[in-house]
Protein backbone atom coordinates (compact mmCIF):
# COMPACT_ATOMS: atom_id res chain seq x y z
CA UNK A 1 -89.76 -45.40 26.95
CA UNK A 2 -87.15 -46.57 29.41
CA UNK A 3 -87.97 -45.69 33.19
CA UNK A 4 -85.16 -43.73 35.08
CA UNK A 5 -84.35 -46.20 38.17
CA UNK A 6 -84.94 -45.24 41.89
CA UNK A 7 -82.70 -42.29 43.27
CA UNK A 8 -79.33 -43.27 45.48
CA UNK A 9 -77.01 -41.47 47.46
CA UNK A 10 -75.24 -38.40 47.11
CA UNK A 11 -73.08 -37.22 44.94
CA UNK A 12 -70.45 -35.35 46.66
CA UNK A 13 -67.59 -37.59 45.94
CA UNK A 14 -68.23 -37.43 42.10
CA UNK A 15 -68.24 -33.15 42.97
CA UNK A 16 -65.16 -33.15 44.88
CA UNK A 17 -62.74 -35.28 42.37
CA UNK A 18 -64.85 -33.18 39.17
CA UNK A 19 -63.81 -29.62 41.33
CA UNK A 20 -59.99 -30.50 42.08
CA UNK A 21 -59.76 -31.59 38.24
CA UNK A 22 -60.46 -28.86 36.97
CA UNK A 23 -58.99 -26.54 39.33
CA UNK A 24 -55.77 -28.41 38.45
CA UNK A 25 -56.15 -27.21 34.73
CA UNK A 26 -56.80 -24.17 36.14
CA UNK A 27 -53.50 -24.07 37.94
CA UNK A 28 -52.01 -25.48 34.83
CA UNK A 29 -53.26 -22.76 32.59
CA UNK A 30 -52.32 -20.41 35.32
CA UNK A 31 -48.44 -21.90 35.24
CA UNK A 32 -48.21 -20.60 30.96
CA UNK A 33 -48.82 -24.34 30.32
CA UNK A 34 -50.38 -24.15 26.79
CA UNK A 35 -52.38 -27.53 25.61
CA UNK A 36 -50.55 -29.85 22.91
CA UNK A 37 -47.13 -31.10 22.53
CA UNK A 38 -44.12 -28.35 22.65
CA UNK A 39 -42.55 -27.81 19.47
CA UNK A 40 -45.45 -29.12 17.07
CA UNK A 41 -48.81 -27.84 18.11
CA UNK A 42 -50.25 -26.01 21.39
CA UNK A 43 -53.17 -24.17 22.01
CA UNK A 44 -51.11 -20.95 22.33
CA UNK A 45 -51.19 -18.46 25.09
CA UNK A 46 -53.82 -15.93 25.22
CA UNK A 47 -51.95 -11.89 25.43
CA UNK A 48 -54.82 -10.18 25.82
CA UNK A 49 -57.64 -8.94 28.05
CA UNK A 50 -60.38 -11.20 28.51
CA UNK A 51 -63.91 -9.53 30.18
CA UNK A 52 -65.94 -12.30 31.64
CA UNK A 53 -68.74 -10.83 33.48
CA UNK A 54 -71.49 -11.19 30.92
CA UNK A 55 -70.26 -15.33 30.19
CA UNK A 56 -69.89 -15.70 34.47
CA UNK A 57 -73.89 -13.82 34.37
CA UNK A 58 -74.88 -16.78 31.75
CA UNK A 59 -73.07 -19.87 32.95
CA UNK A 60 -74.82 -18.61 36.08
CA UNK A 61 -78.45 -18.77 35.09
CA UNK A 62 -77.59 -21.95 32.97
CA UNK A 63 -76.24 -23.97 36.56
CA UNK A 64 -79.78 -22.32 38.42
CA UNK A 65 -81.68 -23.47 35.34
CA UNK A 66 -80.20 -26.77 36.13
CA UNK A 67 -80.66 -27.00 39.61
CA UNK A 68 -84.39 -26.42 38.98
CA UNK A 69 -84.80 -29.21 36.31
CA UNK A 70 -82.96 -31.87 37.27
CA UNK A 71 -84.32 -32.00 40.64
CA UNK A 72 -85.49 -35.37 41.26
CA UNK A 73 -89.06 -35.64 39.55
CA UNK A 74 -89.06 -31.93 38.48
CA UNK A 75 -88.86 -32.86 34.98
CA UNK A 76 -91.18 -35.75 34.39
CA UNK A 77 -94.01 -33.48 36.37
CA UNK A 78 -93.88 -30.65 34.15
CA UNK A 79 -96.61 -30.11 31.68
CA UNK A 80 -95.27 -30.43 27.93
CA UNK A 81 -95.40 -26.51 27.65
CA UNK A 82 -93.46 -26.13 30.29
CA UNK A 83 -90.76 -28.24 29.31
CA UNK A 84 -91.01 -26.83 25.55
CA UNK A 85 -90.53 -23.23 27.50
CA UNK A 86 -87.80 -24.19 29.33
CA UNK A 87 -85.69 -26.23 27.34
CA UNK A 88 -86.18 -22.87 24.94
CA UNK A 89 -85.14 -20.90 28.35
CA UNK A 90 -82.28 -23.53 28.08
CA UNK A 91 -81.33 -22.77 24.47
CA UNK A 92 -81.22 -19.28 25.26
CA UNK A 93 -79.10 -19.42 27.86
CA UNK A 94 -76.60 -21.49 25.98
CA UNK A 95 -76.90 -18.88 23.18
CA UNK A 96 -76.04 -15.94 25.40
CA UNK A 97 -72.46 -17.45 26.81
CA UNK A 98 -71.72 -18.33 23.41
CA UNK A 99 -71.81 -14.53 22.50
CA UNK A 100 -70.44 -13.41 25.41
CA UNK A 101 -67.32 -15.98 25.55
CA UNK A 102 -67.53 -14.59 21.20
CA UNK A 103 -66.95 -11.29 22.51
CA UNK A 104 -64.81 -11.39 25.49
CA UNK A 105 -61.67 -10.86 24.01
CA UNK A 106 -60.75 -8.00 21.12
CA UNK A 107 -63.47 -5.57 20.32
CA UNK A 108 -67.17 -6.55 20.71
CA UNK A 109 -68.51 -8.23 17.20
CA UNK A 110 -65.11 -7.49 15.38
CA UNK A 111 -63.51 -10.49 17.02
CA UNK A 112 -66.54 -13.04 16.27
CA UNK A 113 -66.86 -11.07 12.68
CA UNK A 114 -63.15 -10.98 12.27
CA UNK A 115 -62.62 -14.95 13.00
CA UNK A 116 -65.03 -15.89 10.11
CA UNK A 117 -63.52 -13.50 7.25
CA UNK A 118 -59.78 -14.48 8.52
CA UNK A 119 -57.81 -17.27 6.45
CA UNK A 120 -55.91 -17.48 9.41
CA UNK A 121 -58.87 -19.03 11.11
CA UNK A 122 -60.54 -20.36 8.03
CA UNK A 123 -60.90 -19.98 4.61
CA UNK A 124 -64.22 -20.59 3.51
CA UNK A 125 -65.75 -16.91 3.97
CA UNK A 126 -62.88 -15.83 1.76
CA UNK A 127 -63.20 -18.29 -1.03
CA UNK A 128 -66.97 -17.40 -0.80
CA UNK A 129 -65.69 -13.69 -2.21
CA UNK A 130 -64.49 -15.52 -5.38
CA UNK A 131 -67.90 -17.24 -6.60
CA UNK A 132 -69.83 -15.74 -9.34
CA UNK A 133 -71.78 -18.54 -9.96
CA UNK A 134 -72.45 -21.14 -7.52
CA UNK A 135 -74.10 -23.72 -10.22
CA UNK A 136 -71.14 -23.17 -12.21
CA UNK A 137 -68.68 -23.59 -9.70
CA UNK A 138 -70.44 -26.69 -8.14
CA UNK A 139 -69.78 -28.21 -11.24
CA UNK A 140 -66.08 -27.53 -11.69
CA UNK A 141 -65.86 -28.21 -8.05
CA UNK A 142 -62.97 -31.41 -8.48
CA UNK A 143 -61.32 -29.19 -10.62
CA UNK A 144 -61.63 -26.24 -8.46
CA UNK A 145 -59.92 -27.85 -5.46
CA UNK A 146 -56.78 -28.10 -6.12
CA UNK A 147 -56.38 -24.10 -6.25
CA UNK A 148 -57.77 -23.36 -3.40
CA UNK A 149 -56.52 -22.40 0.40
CA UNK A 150 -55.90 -24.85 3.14
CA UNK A 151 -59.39 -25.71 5.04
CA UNK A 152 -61.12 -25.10 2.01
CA UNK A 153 -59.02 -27.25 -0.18
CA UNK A 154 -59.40 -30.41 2.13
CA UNK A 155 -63.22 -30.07 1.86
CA UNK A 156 -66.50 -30.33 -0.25
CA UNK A 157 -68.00 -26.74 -1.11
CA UNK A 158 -70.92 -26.84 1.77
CA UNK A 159 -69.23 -24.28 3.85
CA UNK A 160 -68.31 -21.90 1.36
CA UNK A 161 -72.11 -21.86 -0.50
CA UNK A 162 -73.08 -21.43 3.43
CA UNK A 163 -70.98 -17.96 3.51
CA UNK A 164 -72.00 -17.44 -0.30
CA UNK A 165 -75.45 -17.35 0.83
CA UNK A 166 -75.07 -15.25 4.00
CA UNK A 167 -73.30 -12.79 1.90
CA UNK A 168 -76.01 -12.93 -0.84
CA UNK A 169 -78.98 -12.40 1.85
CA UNK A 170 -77.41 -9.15 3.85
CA UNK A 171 -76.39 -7.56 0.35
CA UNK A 172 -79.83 -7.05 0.21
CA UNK A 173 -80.40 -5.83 3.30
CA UNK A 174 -79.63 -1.74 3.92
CA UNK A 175 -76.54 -1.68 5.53
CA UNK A 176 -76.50 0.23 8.62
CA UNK A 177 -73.91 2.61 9.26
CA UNK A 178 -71.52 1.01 12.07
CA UNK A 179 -67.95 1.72 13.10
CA UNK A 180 -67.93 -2.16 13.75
CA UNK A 181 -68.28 -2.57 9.65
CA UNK A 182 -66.26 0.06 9.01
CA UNK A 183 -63.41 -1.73 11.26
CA UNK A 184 -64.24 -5.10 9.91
CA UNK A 185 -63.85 -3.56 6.57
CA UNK A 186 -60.09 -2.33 7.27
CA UNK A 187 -59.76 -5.75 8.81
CA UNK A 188 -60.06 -7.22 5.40
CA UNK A 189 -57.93 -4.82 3.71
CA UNK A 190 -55.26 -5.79 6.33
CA UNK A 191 -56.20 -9.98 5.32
CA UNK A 192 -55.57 -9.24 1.54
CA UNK A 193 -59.46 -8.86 0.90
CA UNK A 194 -61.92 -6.11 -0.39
CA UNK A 195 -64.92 -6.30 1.45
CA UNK A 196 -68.43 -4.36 1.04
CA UNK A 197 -70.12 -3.48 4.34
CA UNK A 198 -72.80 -5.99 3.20
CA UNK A 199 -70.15 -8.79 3.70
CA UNK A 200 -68.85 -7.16 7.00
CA UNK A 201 -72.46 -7.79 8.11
CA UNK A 202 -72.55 -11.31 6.84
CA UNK A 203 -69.30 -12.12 9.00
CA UNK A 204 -71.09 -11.25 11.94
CA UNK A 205 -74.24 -13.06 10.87
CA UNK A 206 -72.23 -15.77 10.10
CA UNK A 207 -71.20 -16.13 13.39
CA UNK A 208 -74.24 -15.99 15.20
CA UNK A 209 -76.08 -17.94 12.63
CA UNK A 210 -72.96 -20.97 13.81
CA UNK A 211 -73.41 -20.56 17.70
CA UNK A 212 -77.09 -20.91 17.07
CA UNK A 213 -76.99 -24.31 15.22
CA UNK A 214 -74.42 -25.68 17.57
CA UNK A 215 -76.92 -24.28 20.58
CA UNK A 216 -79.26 -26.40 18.93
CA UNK A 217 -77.75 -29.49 19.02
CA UNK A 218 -79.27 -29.87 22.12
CA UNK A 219 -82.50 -30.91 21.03
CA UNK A 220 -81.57 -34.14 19.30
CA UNK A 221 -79.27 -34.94 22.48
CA UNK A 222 -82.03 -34.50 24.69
CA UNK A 223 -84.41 -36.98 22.15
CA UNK A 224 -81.49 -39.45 22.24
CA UNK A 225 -80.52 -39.39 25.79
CA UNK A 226 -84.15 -39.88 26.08
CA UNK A 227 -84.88 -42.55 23.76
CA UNK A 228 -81.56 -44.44 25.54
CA UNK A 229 -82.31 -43.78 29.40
CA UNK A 230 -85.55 -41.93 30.15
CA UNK A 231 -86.03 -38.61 31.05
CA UNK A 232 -84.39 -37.51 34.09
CA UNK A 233 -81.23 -38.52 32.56
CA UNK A 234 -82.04 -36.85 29.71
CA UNK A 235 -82.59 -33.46 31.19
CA UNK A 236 -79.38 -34.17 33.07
CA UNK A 237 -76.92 -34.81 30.34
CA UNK A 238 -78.90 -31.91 28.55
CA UNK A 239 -78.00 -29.47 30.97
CA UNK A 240 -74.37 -30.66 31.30
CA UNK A 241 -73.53 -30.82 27.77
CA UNK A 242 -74.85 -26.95 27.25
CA UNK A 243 -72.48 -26.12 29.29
CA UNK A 244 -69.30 -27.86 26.90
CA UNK A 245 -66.20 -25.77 26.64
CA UNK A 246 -65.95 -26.94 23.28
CA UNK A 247 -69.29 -25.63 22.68
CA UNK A 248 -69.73 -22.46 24.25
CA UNK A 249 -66.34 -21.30 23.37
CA UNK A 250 -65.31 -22.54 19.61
CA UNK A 251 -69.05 -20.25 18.34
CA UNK A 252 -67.62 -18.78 15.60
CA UNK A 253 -66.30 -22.15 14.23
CA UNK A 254 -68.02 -24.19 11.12
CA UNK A 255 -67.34 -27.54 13.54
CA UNK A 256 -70.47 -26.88 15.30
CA UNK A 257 -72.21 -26.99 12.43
CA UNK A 258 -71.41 -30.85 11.78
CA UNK A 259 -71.68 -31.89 15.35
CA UNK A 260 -75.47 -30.54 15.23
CA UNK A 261 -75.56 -32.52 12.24
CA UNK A 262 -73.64 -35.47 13.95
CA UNK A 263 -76.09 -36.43 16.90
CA UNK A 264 -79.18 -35.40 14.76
CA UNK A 265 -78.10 -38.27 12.61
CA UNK A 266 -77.28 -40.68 15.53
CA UNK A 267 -81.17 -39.67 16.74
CA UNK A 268 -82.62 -40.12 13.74
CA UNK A 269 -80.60 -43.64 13.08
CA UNK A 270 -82.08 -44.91 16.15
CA UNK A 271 -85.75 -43.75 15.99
CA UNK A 272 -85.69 -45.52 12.72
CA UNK A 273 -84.66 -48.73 14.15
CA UNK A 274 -86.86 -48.05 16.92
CA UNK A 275 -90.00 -48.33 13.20
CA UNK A 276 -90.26 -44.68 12.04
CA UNK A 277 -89.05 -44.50 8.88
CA UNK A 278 -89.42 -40.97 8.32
CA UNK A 279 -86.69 -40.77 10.99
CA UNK A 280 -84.57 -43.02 8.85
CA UNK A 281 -85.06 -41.32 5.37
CA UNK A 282 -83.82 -38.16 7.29
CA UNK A 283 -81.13 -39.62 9.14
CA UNK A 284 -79.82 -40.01 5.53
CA UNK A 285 -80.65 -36.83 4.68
CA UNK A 286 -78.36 -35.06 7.34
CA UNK A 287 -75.72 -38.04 6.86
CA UNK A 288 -75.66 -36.84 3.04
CA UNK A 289 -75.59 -32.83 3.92
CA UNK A 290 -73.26 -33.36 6.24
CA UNK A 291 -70.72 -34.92 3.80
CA UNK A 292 -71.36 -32.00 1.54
CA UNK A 293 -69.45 -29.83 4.09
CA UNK A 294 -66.78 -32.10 5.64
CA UNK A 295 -65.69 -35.76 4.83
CA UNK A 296 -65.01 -36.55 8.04
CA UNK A 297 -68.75 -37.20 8.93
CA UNK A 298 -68.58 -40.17 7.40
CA UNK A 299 -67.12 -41.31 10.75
CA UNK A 300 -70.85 -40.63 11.47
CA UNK A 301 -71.78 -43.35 9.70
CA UNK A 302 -69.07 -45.82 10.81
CA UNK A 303 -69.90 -44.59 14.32
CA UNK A 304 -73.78 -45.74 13.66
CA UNK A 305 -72.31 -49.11 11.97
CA UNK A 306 -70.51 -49.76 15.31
CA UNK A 307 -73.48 -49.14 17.33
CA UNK A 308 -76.07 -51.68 15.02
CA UNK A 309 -73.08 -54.19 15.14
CA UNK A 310 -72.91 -54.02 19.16
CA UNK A 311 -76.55 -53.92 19.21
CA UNK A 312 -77.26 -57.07 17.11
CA UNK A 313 -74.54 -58.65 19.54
CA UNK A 314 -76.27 -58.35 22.54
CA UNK A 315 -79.97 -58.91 21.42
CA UNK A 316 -81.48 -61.99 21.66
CA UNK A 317 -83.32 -61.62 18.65
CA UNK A 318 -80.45 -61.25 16.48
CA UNK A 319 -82.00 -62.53 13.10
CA UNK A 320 -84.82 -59.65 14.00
CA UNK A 321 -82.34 -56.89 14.89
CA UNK A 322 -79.87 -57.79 12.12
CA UNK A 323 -83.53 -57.18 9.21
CA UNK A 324 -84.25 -54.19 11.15
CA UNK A 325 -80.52 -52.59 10.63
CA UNK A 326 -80.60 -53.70 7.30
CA UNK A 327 -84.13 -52.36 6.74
CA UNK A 328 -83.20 -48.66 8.19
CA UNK A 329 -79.96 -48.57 6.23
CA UNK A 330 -81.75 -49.33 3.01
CA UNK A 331 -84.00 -46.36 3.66
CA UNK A 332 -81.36 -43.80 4.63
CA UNK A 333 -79.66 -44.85 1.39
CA UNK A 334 -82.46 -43.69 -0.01
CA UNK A 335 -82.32 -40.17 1.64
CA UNK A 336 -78.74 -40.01 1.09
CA UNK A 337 -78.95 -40.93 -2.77
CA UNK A 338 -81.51 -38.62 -3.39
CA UNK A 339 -79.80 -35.79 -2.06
CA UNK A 340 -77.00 -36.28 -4.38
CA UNK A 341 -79.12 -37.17 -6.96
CA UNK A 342 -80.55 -33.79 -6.86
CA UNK A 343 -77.05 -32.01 -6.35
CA UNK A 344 -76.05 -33.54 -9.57
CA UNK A 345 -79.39 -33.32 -11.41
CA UNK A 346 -79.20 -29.45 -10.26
CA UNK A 347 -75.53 -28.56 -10.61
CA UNK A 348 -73.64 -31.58 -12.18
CA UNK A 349 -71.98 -31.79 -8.67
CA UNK A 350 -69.44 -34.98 -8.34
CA UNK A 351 -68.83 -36.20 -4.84
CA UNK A 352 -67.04 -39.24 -5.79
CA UNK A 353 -63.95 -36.71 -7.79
CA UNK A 354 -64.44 -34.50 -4.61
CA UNK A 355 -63.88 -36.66 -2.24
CA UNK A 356 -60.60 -38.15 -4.74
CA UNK A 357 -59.36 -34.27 -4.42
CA UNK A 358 -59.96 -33.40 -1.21
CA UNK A 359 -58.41 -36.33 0.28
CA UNK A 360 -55.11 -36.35 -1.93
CA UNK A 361 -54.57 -32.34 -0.25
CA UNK A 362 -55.56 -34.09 2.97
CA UNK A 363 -52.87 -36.23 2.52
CA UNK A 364 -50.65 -33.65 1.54
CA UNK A 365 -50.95 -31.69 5.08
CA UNK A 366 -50.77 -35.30 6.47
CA UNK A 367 -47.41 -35.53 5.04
CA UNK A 368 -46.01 -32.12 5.94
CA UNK A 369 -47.53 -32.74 9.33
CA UNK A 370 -45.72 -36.11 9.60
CA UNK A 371 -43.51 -34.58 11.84
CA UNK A 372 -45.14 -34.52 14.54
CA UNK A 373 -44.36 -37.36 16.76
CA UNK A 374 -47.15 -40.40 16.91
CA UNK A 375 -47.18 -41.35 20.23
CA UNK A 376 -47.29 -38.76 21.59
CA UNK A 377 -50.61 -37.16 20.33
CA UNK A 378 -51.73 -40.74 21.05
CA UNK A 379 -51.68 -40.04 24.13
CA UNK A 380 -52.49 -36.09 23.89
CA UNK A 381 -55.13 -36.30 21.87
CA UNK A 382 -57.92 -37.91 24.39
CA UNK A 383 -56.23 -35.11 26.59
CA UNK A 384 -57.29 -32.43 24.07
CA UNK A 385 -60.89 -33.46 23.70
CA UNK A 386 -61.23 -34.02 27.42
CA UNK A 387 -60.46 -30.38 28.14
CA UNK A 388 -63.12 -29.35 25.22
CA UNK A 389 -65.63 -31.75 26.44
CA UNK A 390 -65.55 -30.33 29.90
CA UNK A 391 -63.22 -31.89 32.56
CA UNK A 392 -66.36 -32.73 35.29
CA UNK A 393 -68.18 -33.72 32.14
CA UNK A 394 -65.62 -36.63 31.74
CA UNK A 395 -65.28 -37.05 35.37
CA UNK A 396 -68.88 -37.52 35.86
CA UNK A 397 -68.75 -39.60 32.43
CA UNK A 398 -65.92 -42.28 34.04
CA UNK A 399 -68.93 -42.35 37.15
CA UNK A 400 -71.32 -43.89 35.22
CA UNK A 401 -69.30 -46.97 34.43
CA UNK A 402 -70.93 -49.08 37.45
CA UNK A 403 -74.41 -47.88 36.90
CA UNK A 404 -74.04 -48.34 32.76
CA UNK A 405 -73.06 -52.42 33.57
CA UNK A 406 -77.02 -52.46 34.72
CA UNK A 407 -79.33 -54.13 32.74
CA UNK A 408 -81.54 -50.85 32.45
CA UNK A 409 -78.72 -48.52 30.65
CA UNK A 410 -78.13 -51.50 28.04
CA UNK A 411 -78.95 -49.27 25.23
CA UNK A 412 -77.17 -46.54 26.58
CA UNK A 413 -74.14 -48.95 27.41
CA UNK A 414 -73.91 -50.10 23.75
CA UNK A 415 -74.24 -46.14 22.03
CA UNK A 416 -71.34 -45.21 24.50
CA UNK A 417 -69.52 -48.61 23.80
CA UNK A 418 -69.76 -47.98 19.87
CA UNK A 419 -68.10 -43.74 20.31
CA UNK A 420 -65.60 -45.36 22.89
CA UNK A 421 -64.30 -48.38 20.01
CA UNK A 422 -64.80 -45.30 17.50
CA UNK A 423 -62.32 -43.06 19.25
CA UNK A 424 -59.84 -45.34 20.07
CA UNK A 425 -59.73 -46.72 16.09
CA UNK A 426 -59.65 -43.00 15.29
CA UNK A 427 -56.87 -42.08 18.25
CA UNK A 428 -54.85 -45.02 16.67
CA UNK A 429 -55.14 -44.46 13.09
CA UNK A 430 -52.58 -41.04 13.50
CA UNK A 431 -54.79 -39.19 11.20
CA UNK A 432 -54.98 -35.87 13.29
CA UNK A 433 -52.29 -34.63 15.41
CA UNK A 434 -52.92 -31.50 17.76
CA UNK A 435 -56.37 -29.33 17.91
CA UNK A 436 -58.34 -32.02 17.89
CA UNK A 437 -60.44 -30.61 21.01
CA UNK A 438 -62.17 -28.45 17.47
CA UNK A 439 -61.78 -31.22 14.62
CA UNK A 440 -63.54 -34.01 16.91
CA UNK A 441 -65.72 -31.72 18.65
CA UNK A 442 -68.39 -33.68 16.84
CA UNK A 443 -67.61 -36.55 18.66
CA UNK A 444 -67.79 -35.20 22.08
CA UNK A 445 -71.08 -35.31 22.89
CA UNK A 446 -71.29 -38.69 24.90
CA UNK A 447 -69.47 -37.48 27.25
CA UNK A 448 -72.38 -35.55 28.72
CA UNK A 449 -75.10 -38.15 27.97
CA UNK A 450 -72.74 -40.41 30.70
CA UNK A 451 -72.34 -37.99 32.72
CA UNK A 452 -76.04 -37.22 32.78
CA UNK A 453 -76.11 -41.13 33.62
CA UNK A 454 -74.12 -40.96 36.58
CA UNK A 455 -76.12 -37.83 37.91
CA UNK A 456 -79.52 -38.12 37.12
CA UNK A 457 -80.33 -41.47 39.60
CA UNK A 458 -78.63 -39.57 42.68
CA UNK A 459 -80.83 -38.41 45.23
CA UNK A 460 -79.03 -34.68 44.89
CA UNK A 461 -79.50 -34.52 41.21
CA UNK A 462 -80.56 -30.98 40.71
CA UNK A 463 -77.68 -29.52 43.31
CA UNK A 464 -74.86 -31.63 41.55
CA UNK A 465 -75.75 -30.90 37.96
CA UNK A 466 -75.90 -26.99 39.23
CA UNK A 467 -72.52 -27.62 41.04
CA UNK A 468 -70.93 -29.30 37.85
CA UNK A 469 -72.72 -26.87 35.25
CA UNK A 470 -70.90 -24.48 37.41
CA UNK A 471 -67.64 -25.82 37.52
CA UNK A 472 -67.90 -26.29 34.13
CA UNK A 473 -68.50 -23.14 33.28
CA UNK A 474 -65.76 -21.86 34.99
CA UNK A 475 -63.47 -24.03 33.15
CA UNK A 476 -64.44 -22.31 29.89
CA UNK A 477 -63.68 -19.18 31.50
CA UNK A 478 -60.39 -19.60 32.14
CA UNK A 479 -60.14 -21.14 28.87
CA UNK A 480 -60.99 -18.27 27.18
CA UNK A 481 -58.76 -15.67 29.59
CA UNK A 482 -55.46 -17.97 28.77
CA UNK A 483 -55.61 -19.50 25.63
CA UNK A 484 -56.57 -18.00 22.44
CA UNK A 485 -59.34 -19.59 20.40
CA UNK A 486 -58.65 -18.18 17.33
CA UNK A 487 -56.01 -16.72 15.62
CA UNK A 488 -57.31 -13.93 13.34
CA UNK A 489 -54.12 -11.94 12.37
């Protein structure tokens, strides 16, 4: 374990600049400015009436929470059932602003409910009506894809068996009478789709059941931070990245699904190199489940690639460190194959004529979307994820730079270094052109793990997490009061 170094001075200065920030989005968003490039994609104006009380109640307790545990030596004093009971304090918290930031807008548990059956929003719960028989359909999968909607038609079938299943487990469930299922029910006859209240109740499970998992992403960015800097800076970038915009606000969406997925795998790369090998075999695992609902986590992969490659670099071991990369990649093959072993063993699934199809429609949208101009969501598109990574998030993340050129935050310094060469490549490549504050949402976590870096060895730890948890939080507010989310109708 890596020892957190002595505490410094204050950090007011880091406050300040992190405050004015984000109060100048504020005033942006205030102004009718709407996120993206004019023309080809924006993050449009929100028309209605957003209540915030219950989300302003939450992000409350979540910055007091904060102030409590990141006090200098708070953390490393508490008993291990203490810390189990707060980080679960933690994950509660998190949990709650999710729902009510789900709920602020539209009616309560229509809008959440109404974002997951929409094809406006995306089209997996409504392909998920179609499937009689999942085995069946698994199988004729490649085939499959080329009929189906955009979202669904640029992926593998992992989100729609996800729905399938939801559906499948509250159809046999009673269903209680509710005017919310009875108006999510006209909602679908509105979309184009005849729904049972069974799958009006899945909708909203659904969308708790997301917000949970992405809540829970947490725990493997605590282990990580951990692993990488010790635990004060751990708690820190904990406490920070529970309060993401991207996070709290986008619960309804399948993304946080993957970027759970995402850091569990980075955790579970690095305790394997670190000699547990059960670690490794599931790092695999998740790598293999993850590409079973979205190609893109194979950037995942190239993302832990960079990492070993910077890591060998700057070891002076390197013949050592290059047989222990080689040694945890052989065994997370071995997870990975035998998860598609089983998939095909199971249901004659075919990743490799998947992936053929679902990147040929890819490139189709690609194409129609070539409009859009290059350069300028080169530039736009580190905007985008800044906002949904949480403007004193990056603030505090660009504060860290000095203290991550120490010898101590080597590790740390070469995980950040490999996402930073990662998103530039990725930026470059012209790939994805507006929104990308959702579609790289699994990439976003290091910006909280820095900033927990530049907090946690300040003398006023606890008071400037609170202060940036805070300010934080308020950015997400006014993200949700002026900009729509989602787009159900």
């Amino acid at each position: 374990m890596q020892t957190d170094h002595a505490y410094g001075k204050s950090s007011s200065a880091l406050i300040l600049v992190a405050g004015l920030a984000t109060a100048a989005l504020g005033l942006a968003l205030a102004r009718g400015w709407e996120p993206g490039i004019e023309g080809e994609w924006v993050w449009r104006r929100n028309e209605l009436p957003a209540h915030l009380w219950g989300a302003l109640a939450a992000g409350g307790g979540l910055a007091g929470l904060g102030a409590i545990l990141c006090h200098p030596g708070t953390w490393e004093r508490m008993t291990r059932s203490r810390r189990a009971m707060a980080f679960a304090l933690l994950l509660l918290l998190v949990f709650l602003l999710q729902l009510s930031l789900l709920n602020a807008v539209g009616v309560p548990w229509v809008a959440p409910g109404g974002t997951i059956i929409s094809p406006n929003a995306t089209t997996y719960f409504a392909v998920s009506l179609g499937v009689q028989s999942p085995r069946d359909w698994i199988a004729h999968y490649p085939e499959v894809l080329p009929t189906l909607p955009y979202h669904a038609a640029t992926h593998p079938p992992g989100f729609v068996l996800l729905f399938w299943s939801v559906r499948k487990l509250t159809a046999l469930m009673p269903s209680p009478p509710s005017t919310v299922l009875d108006v999510l029910v006209q909602l679908g006859d509105v979309l184009g789709m005849r729904l049972a209240p069974s799958d009006a109740l899945a909708a909203i499970t659904s969308a708790l059941l997301i917000a949970l998992i992405g809540a829970l992403g947490l725990i493997p960015l605590h282990l990580l931070a951990r692993s990488l800097a010790g635990r004060q800076t751990a708690i820190c970038a904990t406490c920070l990245a529970a309060a993401m915009p991207g996070l709290v606000l986008l619960g309804a969406s399948p993304d946080l699904i993957v970027m759970t997925l995402a850091i569990g795998a980075m955790y579970r790369a690095y305790a394997g190199y670190r000699g547990d090998w059960a670690s490794a075999l599931l790092g695999g695992v998740i790598i293999a489940v993850g590409l079973f609902l979205s190609l893109a986590f194979a950037l995942v992969g190239l993302w832990a690639l960079i990492w070993a490659v910077l890591g060998i670099a700057r070891s002076p071991h390197r013949a050592a460190a290059v047989r222990g990369v080689l040694s945890v990649a052989l065994v997370a093959a071995a997870g990975f194959a035998a998860v598609y072993l089983a998939l095909y063993l199971a249901a004659g699934y075919r990743p490799l004529a998947v992936a053929v199809q679902a990147l040929s429609a890819h490139r189709g949208v690609t194409t129609i979307e070539a409009a859009r101009t290059y350069w300028k969501w080169v530039l736009m598109n580190p905007v985008d994820c800044a906002i949904f990574a949480g403007i004193p998030a990056v603030v505090g993340a660009c504060w860290s730079l000095p203290a991550l050129r120490r010898a101590q935050h080597g590790r740390l310094a070469s995980f950040l270094a490999a996402w930073l060469v990662l998103f530039v490549l990725l930026d470059l490549s012209g790939m994805v052109r507006g929104e990308v504050g959702r579609i790289w949402l699994f990439l976003l976590w290091p910006a909280g793990i820095a900033a927990g870096a530049a907090v946690s060895a300040r003398a006023d730890s606890g008071r400037a997490t609170a202060l940036l948890v805070l300010v934080q939080v308020a950015q997400a507010l006014m993200m949700k009061g002026y900009l729509t989310m989602y787009s159900i109708l």
